[in-house]
Protein backbone atom coordinates (compact mmCIF):
# COMPACT_ATOMS: atom_id res chain seq x y z
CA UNK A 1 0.75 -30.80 -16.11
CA UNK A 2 0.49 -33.90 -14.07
CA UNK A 3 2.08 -35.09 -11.01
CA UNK A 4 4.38 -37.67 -13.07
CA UNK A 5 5.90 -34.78 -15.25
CA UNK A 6 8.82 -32.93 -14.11
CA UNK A 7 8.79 -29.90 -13.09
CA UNK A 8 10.15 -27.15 -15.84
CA UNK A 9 13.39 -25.45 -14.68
CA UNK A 10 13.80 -22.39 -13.27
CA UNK A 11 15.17 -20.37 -16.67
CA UNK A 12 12.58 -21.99 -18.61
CA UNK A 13 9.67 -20.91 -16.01
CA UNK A 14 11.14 -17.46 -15.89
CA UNK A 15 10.75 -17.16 -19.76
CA UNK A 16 7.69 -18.28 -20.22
CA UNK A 17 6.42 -16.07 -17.20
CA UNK A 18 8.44 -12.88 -19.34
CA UNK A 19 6.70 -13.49 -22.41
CA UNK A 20 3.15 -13.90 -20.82
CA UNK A 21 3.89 -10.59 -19.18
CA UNK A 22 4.87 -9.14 -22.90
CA UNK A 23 1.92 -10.45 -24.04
CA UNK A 24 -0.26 -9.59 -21.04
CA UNK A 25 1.17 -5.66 -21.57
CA UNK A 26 0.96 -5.70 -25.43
CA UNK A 27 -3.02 -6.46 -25.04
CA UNK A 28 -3.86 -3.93 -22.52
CA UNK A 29 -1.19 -1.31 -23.49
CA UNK A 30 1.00 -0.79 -20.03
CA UNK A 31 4.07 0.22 -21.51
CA UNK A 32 6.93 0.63 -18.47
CA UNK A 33 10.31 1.46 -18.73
CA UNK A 34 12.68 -0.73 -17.40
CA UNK A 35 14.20 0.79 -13.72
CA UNK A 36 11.83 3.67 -13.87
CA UNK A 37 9.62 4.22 -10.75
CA UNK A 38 5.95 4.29 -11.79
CA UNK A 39 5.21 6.89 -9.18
CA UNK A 40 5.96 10.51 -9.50
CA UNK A 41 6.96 12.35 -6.85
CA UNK A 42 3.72 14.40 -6.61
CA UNK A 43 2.07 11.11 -6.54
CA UNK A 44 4.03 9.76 -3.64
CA UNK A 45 3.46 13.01 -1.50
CA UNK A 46 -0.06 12.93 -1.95
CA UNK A 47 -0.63 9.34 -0.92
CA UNK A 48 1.81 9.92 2.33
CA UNK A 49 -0.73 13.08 3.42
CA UNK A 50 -3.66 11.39 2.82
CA UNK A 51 -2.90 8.26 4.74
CA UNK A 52 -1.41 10.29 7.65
CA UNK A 53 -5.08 12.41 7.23
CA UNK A 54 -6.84 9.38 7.22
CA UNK A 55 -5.66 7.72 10.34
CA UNK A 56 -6.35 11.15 12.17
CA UNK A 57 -9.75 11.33 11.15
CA UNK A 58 -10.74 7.75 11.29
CA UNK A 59 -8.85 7.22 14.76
CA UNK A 60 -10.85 11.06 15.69
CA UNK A 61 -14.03 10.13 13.89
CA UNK A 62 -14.30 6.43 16.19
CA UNK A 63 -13.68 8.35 19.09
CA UNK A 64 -16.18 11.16 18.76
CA UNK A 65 -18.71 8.40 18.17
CA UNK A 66 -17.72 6.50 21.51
CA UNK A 67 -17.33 9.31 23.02
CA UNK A 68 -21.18 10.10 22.00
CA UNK A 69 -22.33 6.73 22.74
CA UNK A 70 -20.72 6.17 26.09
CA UNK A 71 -21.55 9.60 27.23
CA UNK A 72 -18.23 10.01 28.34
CA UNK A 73 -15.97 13.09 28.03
CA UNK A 74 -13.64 13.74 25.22
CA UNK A 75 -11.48 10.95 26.56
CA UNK A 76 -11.99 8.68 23.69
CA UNK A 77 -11.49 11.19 21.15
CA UNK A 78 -8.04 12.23 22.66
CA UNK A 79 -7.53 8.64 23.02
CA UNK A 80 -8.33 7.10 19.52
CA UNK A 81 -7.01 10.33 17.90
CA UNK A 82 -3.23 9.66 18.78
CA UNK A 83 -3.97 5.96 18.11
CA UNK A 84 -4.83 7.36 14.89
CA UNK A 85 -2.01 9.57 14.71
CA UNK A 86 0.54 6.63 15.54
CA UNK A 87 -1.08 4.49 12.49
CA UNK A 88 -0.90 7.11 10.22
CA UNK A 89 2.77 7.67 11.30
CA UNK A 90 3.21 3.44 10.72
CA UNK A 91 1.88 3.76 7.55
CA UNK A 92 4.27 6.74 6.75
CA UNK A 93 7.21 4.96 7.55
CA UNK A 94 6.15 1.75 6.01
CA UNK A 95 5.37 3.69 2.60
CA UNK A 96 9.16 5.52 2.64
CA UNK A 97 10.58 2.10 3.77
CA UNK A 98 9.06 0.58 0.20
CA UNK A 99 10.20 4.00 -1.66
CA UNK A 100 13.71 3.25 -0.43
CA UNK A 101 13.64 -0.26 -1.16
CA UNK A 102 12.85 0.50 -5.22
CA UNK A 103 15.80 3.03 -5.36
């Protein structure tokens, strides 16, 4: 494709772009149904309690180290923790937002 040849229209683009994905699928097996949610439930709880774990112990973890290296008291640690706290809670939100968004 050059700069002097039109651009394809939109339905044609679309088509092609379906039947690459058919292909695409058919070669490495990823079979979905159509309208079904490729998360389970299980799934879905898992990754909110991790990532709300995982800004509590990162945010904790970074401010037990300054704490250590600044020789202060636990200030930092209280500090960072509910930093930590409010970006697991971001990342909770954000994560039901996109749930509600599919269904």
């Amino acid at each position: 494709m050059t700069e002097d040849d039109p651009t394809p229209p939109p339905d044609e683009l679309a088509a092609r772009l379906r039947d690459l994905r058919k292909q695409v699928d058919a070669e490495t097996g990823n079979v979905e149904k159509a309208g079904a949610t490729p998360d389970s439930a299980m799934g879905l709880a898992f990754r909110v309690g991790i990532e709300l774990a995982a800004g509590l112990f990162v945010g904790g973890g970074l401010g037990w180290l300054l704490d250590r290296w600044w020789h202060t008291s636990p200030v930092m640690l209280i500090l960072l923790f509910f930093v930590g706290a409010a970006a697991g809670m971001v990342n909770v939100f954000r994560t039901a937002r996109d749930i509600n968004r599919r269904s």
